[in-house]
PDB file of N, CA and C in Angstrom:
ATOM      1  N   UNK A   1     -26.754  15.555 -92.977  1.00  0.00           N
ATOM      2  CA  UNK A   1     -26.588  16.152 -94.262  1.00  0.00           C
ATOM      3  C   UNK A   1     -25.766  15.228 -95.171  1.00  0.00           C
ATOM      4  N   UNK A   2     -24.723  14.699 -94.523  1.00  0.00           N
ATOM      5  CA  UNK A   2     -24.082  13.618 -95.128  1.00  0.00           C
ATOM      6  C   UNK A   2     -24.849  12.677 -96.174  1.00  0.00           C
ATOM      7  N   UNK A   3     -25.789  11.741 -94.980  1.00  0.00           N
ATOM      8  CA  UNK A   3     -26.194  11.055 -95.649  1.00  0.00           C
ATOM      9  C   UNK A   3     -27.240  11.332 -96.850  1.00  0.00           C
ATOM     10  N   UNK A   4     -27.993  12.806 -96.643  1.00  0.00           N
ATOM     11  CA  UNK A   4     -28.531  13.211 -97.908  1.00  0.00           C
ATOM     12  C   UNK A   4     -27.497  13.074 -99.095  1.00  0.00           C
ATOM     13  N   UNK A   5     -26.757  13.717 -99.112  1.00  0.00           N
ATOM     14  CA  UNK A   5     -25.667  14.083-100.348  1.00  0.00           C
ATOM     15  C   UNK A   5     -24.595  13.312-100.343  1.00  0.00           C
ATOM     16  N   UNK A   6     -24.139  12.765 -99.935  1.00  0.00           N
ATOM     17  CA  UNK A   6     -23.112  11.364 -99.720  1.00  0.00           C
ATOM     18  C   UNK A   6     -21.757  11.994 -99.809  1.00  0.00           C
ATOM     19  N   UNK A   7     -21.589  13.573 -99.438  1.00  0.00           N
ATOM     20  CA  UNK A   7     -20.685  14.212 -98.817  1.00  0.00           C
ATOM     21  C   UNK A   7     -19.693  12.898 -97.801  1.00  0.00           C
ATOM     22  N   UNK A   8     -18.223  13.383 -97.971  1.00  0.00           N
ATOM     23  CA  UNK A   8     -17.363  12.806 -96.828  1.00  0.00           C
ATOM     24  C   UNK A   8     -17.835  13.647 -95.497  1.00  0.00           C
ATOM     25  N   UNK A   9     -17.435  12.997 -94.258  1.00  0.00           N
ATOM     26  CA  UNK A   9     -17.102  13.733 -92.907  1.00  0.00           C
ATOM     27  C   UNK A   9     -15.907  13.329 -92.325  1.00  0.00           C
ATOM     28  N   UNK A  10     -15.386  14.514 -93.108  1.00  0.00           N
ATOM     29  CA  UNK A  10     -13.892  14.686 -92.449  1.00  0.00           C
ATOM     30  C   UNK A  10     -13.703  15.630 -91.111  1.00  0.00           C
ATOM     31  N   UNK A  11     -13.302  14.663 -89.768  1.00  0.00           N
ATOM     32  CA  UNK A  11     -13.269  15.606 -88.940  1.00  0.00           C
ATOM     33  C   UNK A  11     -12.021  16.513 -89.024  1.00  0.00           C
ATOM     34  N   UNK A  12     -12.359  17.561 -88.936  1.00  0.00           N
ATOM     35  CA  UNK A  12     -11.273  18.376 -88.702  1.00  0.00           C
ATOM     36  C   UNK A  12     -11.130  19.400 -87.112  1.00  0.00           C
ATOM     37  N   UNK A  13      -9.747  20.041 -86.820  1.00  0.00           N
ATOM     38  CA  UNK A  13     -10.081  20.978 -85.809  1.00  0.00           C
ATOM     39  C   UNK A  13      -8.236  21.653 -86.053  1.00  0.00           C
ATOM     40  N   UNK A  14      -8.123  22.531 -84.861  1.00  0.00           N
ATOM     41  CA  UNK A  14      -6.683  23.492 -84.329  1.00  0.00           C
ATOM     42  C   UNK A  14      -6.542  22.923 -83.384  1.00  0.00           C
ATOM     43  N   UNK A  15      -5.522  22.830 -83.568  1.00  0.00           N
ATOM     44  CA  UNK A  15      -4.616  22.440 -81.945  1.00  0.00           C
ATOM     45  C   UNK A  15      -3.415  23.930 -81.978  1.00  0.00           C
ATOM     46  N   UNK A  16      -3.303  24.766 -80.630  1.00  0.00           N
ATOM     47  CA  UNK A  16      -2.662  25.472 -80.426  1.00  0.00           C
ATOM     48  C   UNK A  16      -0.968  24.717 -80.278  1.00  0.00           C
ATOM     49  N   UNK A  17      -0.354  25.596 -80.895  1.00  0.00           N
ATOM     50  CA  UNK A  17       1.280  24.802 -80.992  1.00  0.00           C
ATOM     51  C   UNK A  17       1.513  26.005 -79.685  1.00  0.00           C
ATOM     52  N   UNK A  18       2.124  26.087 -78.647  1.00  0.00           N
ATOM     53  CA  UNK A  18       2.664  27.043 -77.856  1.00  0.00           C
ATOM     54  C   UNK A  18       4.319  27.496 -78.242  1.00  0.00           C
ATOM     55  N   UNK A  19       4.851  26.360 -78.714  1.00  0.00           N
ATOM     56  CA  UNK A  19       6.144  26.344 -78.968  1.00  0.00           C
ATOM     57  C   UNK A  19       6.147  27.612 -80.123  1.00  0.00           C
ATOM     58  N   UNK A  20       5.233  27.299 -81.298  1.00  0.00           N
ATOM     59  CA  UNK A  20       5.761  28.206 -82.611  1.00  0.00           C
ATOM     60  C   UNK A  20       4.649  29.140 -82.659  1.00  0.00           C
ATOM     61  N   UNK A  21       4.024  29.296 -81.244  1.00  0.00           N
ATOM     62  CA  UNK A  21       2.566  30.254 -81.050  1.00  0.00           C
ATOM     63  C   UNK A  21       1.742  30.794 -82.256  1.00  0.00           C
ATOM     64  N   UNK A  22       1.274  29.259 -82.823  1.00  0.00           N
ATOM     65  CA  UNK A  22      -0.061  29.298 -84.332  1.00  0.00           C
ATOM     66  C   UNK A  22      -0.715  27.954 -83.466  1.00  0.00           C
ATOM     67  N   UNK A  23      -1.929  27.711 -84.083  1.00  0.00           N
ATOM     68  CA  UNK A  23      -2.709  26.985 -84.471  1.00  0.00           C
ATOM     69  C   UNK A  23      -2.503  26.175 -85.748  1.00  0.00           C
ATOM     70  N   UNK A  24      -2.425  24.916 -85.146  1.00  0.00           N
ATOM     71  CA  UNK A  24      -2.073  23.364 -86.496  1.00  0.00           C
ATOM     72  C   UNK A  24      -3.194  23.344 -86.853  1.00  0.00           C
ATOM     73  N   UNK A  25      -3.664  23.112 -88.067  1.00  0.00           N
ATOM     74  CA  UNK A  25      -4.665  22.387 -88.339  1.00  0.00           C
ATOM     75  C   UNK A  25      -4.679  20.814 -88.394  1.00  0.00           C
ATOM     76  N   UNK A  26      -5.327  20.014 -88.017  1.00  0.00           N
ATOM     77  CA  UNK A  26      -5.637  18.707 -87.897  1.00  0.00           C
ATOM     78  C   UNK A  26      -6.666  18.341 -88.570  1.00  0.00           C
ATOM     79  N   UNK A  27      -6.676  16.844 -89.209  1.00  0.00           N
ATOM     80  CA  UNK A  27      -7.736  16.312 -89.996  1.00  0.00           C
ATOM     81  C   UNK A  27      -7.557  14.752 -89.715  1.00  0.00           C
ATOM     82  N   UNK A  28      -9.042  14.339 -88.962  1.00  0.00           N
ATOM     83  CA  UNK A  28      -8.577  12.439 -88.937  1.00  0.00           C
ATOM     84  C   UNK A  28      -9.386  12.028 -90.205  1.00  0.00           C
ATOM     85  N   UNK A  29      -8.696  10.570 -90.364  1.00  0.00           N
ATOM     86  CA  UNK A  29      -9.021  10.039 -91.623  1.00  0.00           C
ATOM     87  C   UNK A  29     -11.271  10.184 -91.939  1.00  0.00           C
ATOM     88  N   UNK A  30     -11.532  10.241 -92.847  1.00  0.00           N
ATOM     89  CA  UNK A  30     -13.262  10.359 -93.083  1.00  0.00           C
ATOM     90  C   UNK A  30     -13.461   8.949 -92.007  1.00  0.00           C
ATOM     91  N   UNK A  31     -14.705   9.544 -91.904  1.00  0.00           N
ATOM     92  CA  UNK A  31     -15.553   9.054 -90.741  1.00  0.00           C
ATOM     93  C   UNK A  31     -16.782   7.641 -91.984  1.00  0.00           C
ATOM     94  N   UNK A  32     -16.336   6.538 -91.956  1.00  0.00           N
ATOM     95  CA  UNK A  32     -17.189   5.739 -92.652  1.00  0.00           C
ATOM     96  C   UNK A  32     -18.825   5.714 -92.077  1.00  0.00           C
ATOM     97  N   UNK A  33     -19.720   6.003 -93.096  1.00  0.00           N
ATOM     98  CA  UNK A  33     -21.299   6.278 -92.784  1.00  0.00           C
ATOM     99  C   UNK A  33     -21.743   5.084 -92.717  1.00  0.00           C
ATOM    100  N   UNK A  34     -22.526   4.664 -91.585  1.00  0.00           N
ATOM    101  CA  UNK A  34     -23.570   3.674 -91.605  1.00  0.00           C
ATOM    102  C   UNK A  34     -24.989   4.102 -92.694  1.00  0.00           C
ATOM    103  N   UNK A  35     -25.197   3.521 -93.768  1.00  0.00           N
ATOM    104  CA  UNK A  35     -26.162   3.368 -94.179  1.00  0.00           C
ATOM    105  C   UNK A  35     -26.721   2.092 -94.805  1.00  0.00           C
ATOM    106  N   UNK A  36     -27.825   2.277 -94.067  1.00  0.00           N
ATOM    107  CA  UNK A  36     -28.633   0.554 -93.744  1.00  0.00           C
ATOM    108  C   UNK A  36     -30.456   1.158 -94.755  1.00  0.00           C
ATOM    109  N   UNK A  37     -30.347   2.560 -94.717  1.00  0.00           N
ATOM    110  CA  UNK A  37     -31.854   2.582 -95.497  1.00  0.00           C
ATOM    111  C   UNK A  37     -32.663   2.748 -93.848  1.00  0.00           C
ATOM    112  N   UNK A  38     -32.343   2.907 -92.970  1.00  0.00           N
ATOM    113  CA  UNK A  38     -33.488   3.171 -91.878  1.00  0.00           C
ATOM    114  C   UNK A  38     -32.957   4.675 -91.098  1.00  0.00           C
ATOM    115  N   UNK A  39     -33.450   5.267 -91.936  1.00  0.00           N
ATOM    116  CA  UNK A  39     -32.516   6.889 -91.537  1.00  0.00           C
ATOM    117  C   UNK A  39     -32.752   7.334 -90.270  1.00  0.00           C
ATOM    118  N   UNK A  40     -33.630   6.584 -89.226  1.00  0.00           N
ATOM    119  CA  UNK A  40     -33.373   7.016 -87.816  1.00  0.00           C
ATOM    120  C   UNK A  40     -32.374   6.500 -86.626  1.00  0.00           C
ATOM    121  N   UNK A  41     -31.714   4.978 -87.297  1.00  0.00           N
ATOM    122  CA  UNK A  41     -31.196   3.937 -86.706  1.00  0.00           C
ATOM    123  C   UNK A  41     -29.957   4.756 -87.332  1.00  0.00           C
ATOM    124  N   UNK A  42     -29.974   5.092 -88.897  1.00  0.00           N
ATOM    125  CA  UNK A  42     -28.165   5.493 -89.172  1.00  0.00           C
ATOM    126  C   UNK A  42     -28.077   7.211 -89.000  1.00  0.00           C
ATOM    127  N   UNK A  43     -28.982   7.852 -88.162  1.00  0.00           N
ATOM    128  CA  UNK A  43     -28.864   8.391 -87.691  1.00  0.00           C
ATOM    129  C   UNK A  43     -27.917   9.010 -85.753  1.00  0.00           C
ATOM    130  N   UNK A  44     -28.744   8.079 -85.271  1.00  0.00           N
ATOM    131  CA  UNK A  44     -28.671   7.712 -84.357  1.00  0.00           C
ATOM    132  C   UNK A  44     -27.053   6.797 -84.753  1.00  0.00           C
ATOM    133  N   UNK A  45     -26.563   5.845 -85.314  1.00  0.00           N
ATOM    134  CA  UNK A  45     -25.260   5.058 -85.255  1.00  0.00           C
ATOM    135  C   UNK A  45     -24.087   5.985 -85.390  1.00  0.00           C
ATOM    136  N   UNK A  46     -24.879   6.895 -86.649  1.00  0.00           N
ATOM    137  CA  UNK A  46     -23.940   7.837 -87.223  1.00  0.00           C
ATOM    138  C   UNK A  46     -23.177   8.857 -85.894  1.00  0.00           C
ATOM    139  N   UNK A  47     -24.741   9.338 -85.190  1.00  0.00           N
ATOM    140  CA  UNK A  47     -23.897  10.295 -84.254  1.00  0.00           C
ATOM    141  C   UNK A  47     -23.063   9.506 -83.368  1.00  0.00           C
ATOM    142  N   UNK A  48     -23.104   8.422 -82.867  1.00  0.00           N
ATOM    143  CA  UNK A  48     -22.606   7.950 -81.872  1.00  0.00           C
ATOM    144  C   UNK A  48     -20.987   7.282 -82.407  1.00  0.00           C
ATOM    145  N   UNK A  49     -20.775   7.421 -83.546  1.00  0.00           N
ATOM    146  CA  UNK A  49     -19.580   7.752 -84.275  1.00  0.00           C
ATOM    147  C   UNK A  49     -18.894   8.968 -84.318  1.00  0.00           C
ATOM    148  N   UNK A  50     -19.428   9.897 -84.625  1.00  0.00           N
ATOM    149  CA  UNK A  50     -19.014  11.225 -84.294  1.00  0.00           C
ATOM    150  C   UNK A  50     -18.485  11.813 -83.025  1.00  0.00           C
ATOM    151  N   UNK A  51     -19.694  11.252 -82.269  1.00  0.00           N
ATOM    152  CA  UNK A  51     -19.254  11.191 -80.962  1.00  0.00           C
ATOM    153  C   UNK A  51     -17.626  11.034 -80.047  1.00  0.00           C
ATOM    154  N   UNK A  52     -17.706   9.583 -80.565  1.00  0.00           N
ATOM    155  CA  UNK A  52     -16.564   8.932 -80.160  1.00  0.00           C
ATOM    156  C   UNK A  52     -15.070   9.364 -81.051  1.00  0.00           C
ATOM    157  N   UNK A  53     -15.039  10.129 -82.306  1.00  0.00           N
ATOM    158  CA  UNK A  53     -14.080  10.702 -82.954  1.00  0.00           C
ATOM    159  C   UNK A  53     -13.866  12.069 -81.665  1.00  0.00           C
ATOM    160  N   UNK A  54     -14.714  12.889 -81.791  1.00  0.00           N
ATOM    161  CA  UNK A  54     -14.786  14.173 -81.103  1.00  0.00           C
ATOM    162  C   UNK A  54     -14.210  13.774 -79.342  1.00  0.00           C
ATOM    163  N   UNK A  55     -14.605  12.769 -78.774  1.00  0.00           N
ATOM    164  CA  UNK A  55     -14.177  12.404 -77.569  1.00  0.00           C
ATOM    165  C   UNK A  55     -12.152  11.894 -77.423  1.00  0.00           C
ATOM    166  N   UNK A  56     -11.627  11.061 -78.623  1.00  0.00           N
ATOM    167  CA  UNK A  56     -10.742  11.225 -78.905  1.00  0.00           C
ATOM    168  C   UNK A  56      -9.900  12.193 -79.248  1.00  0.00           C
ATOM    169  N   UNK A  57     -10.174  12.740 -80.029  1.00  0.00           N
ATOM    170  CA  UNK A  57      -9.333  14.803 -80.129  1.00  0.00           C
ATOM    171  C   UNK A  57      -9.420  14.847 -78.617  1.00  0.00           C
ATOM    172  N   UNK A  58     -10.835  14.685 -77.738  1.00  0.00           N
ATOM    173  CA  UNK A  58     -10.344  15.854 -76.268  1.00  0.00           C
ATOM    174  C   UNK A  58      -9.438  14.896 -75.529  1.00  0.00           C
ATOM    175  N   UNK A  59      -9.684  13.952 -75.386  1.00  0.00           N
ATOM    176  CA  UNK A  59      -8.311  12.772 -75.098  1.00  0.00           C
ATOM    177  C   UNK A  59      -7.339  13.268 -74.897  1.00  0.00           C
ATOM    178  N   UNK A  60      -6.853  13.200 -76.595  1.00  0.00           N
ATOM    179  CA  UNK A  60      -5.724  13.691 -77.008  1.00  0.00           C
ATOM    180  C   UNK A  60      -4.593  15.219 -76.506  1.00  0.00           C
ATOM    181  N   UNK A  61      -6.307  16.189 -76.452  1.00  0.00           N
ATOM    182  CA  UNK A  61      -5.829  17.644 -76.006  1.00  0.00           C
ATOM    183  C   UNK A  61      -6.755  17.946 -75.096  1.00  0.00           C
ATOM    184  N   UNK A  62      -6.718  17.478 -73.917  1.00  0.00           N
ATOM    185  CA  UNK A  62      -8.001  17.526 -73.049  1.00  0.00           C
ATOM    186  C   UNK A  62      -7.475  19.186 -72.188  1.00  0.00           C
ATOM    187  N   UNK A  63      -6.216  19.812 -72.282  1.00  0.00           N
ATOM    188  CA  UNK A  63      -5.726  21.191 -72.030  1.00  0.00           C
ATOM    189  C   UNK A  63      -6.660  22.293 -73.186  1.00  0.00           C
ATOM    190  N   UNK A  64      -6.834  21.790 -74.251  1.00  0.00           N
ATOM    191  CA  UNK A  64      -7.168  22.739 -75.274  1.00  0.00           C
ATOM    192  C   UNK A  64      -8.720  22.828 -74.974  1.00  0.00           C
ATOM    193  N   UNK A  65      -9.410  22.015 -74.619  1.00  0.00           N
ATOM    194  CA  UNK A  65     -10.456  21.388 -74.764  1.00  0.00           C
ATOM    195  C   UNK A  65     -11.691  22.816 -73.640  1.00  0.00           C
ATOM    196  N   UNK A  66     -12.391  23.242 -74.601  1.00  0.00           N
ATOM    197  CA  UNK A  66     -13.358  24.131 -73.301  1.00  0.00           C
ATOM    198  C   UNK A  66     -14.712  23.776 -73.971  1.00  0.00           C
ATOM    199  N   UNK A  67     -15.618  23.488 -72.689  1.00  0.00           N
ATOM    200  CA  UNK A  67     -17.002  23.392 -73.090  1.00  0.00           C
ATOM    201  C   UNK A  67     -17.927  24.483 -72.633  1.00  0.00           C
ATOM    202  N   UNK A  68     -18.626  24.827 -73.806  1.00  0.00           N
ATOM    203  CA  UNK A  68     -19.353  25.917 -74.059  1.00  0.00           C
ATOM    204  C   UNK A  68     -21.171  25.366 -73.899  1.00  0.00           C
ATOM    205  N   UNK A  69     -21.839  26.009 -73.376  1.00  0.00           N
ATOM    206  CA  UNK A  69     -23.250  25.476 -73.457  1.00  0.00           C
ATOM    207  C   UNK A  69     -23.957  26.788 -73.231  1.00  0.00           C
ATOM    208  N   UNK A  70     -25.058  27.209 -74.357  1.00  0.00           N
ATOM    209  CA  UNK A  70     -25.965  28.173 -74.288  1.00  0.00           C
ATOM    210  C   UNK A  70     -27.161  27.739 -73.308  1.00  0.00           C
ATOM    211  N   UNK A  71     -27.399  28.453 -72.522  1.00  0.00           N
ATOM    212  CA  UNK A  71     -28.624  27.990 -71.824  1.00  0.00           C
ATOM    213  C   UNK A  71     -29.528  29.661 -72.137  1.00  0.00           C
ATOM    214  N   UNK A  72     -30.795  29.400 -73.015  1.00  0.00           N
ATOM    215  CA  UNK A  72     -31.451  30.004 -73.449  1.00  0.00           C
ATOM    216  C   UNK A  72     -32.704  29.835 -72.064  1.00  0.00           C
ATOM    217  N   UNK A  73     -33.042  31.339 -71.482  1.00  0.00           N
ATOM    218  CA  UNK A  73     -34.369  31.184 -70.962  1.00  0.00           C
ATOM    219  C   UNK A  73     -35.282  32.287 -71.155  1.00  0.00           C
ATOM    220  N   UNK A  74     -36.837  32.157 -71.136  1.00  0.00           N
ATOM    221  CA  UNK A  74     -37.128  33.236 -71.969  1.00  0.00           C
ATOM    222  C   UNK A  74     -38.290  33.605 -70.660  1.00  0.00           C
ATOM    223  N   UNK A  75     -38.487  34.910 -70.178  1.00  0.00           N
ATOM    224  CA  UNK A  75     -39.440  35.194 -69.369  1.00  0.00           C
ATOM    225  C   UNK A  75     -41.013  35.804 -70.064  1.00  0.00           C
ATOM    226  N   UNK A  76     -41.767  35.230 -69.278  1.00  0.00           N
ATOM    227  CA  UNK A  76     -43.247  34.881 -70.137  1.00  0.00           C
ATOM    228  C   UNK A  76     -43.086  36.958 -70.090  1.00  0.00           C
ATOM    229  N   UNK A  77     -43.044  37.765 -69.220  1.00  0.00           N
ATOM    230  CA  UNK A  77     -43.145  39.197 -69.541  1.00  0.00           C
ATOM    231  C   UNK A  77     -42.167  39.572 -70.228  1.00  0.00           C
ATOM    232  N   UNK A  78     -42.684  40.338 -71.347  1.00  0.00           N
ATOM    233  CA  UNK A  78     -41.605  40.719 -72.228  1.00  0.00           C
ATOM    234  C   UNK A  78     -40.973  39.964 -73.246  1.00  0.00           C
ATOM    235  N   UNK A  79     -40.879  38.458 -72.947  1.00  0.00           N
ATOM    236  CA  UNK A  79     -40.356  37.817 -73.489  1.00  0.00           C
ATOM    237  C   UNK A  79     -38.610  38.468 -73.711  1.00  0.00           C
ATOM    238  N   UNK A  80     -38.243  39.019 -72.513  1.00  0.00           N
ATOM    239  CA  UNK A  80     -37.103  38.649 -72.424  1.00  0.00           C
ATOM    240  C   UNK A  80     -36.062  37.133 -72.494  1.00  0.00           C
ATOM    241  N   UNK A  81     -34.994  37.534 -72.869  1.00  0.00           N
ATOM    242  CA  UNK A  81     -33.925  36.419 -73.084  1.00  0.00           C
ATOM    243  C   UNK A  81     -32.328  36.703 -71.976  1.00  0.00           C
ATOM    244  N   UNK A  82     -31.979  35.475 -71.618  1.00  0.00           N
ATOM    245  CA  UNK A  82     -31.061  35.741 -70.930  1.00  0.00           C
ATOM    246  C   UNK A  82     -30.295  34.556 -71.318  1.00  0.00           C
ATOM    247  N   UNK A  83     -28.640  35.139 -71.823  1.00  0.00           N
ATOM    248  CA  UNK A  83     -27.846  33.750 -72.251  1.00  0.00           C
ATOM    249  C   UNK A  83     -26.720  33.608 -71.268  1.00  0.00           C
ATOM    250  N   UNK A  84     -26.817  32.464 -70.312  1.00  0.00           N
ATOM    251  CA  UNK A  84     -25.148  31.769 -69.812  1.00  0.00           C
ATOM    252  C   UNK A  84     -24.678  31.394 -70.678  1.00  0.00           C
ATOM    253  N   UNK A  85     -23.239  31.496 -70.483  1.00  0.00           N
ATOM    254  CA  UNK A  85     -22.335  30.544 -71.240  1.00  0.00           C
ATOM    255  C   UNK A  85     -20.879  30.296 -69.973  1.00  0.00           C
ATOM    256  N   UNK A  86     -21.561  28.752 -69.493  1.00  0.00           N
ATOM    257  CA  UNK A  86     -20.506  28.177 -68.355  1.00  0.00           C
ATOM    258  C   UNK A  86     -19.496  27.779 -69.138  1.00  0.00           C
ATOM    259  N   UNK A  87     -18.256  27.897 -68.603  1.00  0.00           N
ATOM    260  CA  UNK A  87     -17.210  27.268 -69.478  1.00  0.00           C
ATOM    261  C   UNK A  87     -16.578  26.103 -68.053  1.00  0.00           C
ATOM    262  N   UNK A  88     -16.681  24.629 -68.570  1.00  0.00           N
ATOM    263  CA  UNK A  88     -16.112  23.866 -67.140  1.00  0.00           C
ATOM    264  C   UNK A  88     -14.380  23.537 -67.493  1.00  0.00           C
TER     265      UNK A  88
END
């Protein structure tokens, strides 16, 4: 979306303070966009920037840190739905 509208990407997130029991807000500096004009290559560069911001925060707070994953499955009768959500 960025690169449509030439929007910043500022990462942001909470970090739980335990001491003064709130949530900080945090913001790292904008995330500089690769754009080269081949929107699948600065696609692809872009996420793997993002990436590596988001891998730093869990670094940083790898205690705060929970991973969430929907696993959607759908049965051909009924078309029932059934959602996990593993937390590791």
């Amino acid at each position: 979306m960025a690169l449509h509208t030439g929007a910043a990407v500022v990462p942001g997130y909470a970090v739980w303070d335990e001491r003064i029991r709130k949530y900080i807000l945090r913001f790292e500096p904008p995330v500089e966009l690769m754009r080269t004009g081949d929107m699948e290559r600065d696609v692809l560069e872009n996420t793997k920037k993002f990436t590596k911001v988001i891998e730093g925060i869990v670094r940083k707070y790898p205690e705060q840190w929970v991973w969430v994953h929907v696993a959607v499955e759908h049965q051909a009768e009924g078309r029932a739905i059934a959602l996990r959500f593993p937390v590791r």
